[in-house]
Protein backbone atom coordinates (compact mmCIF):
# COMPACT_ATOMS: atom_id res chain seq x y z
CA UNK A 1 -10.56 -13.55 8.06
CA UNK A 2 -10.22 -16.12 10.67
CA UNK A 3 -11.42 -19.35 9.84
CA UNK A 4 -13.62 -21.21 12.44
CA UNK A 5 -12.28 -22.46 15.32
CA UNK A 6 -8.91 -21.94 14.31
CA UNK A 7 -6.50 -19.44 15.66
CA UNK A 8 -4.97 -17.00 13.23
CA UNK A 9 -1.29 -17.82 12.40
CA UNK A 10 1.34 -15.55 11.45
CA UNK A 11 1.12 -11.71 11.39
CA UNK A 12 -1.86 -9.31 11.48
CA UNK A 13 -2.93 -6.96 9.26
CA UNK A 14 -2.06 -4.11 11.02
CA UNK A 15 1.67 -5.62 11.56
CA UNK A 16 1.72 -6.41 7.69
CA UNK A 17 0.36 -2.63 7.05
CA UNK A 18 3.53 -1.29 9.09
CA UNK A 19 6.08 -3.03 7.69
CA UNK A 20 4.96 -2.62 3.99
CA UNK A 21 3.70 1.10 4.25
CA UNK A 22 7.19 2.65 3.45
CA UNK A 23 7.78 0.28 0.03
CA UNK A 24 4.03 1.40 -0.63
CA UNK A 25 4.75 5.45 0.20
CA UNK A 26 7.52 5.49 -1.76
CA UNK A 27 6.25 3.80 -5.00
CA UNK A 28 3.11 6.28 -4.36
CA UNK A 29 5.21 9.51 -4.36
CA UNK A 30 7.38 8.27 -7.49
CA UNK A 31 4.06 7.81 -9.40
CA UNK A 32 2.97 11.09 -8.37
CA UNK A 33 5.56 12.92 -9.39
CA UNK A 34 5.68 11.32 -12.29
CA UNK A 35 1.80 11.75 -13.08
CA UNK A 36 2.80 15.62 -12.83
CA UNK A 37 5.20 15.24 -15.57
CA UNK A 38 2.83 13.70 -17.39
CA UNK A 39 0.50 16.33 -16.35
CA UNK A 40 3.19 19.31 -16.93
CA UNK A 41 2.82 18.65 -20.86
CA UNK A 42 -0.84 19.90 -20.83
CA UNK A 43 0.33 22.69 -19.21
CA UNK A 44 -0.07 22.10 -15.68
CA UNK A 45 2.91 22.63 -12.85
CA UNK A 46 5.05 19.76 -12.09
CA UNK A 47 4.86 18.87 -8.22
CA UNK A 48 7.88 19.37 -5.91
CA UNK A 49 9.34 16.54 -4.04
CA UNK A 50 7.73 17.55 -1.19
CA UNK A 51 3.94 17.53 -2.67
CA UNK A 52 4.98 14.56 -4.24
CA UNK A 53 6.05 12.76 -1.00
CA UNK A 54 3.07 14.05 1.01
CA UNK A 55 0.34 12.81 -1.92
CA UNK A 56 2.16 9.43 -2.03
CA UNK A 57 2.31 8.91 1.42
CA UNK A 58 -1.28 9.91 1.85
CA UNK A 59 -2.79 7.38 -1.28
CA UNK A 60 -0.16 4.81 0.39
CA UNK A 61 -2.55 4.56 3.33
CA UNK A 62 -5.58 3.01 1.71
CA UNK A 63 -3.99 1.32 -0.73
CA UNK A 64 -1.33 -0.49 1.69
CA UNK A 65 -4.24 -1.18 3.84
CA UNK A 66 -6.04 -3.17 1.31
CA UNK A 67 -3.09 -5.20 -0.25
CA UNK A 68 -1.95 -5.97 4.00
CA UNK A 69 -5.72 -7.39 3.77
CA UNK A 70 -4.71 -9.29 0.57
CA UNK A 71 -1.77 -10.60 1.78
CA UNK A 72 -3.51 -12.15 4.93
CA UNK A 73 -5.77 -13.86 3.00
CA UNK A 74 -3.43 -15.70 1.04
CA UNK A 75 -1.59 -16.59 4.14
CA UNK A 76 -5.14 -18.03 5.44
CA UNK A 77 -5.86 -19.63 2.37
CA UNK A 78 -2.53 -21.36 2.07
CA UNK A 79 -2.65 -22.25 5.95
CA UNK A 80 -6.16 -23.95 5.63
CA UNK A 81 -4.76 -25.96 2.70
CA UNK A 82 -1.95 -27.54 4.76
C-alpha cells in the first residue's frame, strides 16, 4: 500500500514475489511429499518427486504472493516510522 503522497521505496511486490518464489516452491514440494507419507500410512500412494515438485510449485504461487504482500507492508510500515 502506498501511503499518501509518498513514493513507494524499495522493491515491489512483484520483484519480492520473484525472488522468493523458489525458497517458497521448494519448501511447498518438501511438505507435499511429505504430507503423502503421512498420507501413505492410511493407505494411500506416496507422490513421486515429480507430483511433488509440480503441487509445491503450484500452492507456492498463492502463498508466495501473499507473504511478498506481507513483506511490503512491513517495509511501508517501518519506512513511515522513520
Amino acid at each position: 500500500m502506498t501511503r499518501p503522497g509518498k513514493t513507494q521505496a524499495g522493491w515491489p511486490v512483484w520483484k519480492i514475489f520473484l525472488a522468493l518464489y523458489p525458497f517458497g516452491a521448494g519448501a511447498f514440494a518438501v511438505n507435499v511429499f511429505f504430507l503423502s507419507l503421512i498420507w501413505s500410512w492410511m493407505g494411500y500412494p506416496v507422490l513421486s518427486t515429480g507430483w511433488s515438485i509440480l503441487g509445491g510449485s503450484l500452492l507456492a504461487i498463492p502463498a508466495t504472493w501473499w507473504f511478498s504482500g506481507h513483506i511490503r507492508n512491513l517495509m511501508d510500515e517501518a519506512d513511515a516510522k522513520t
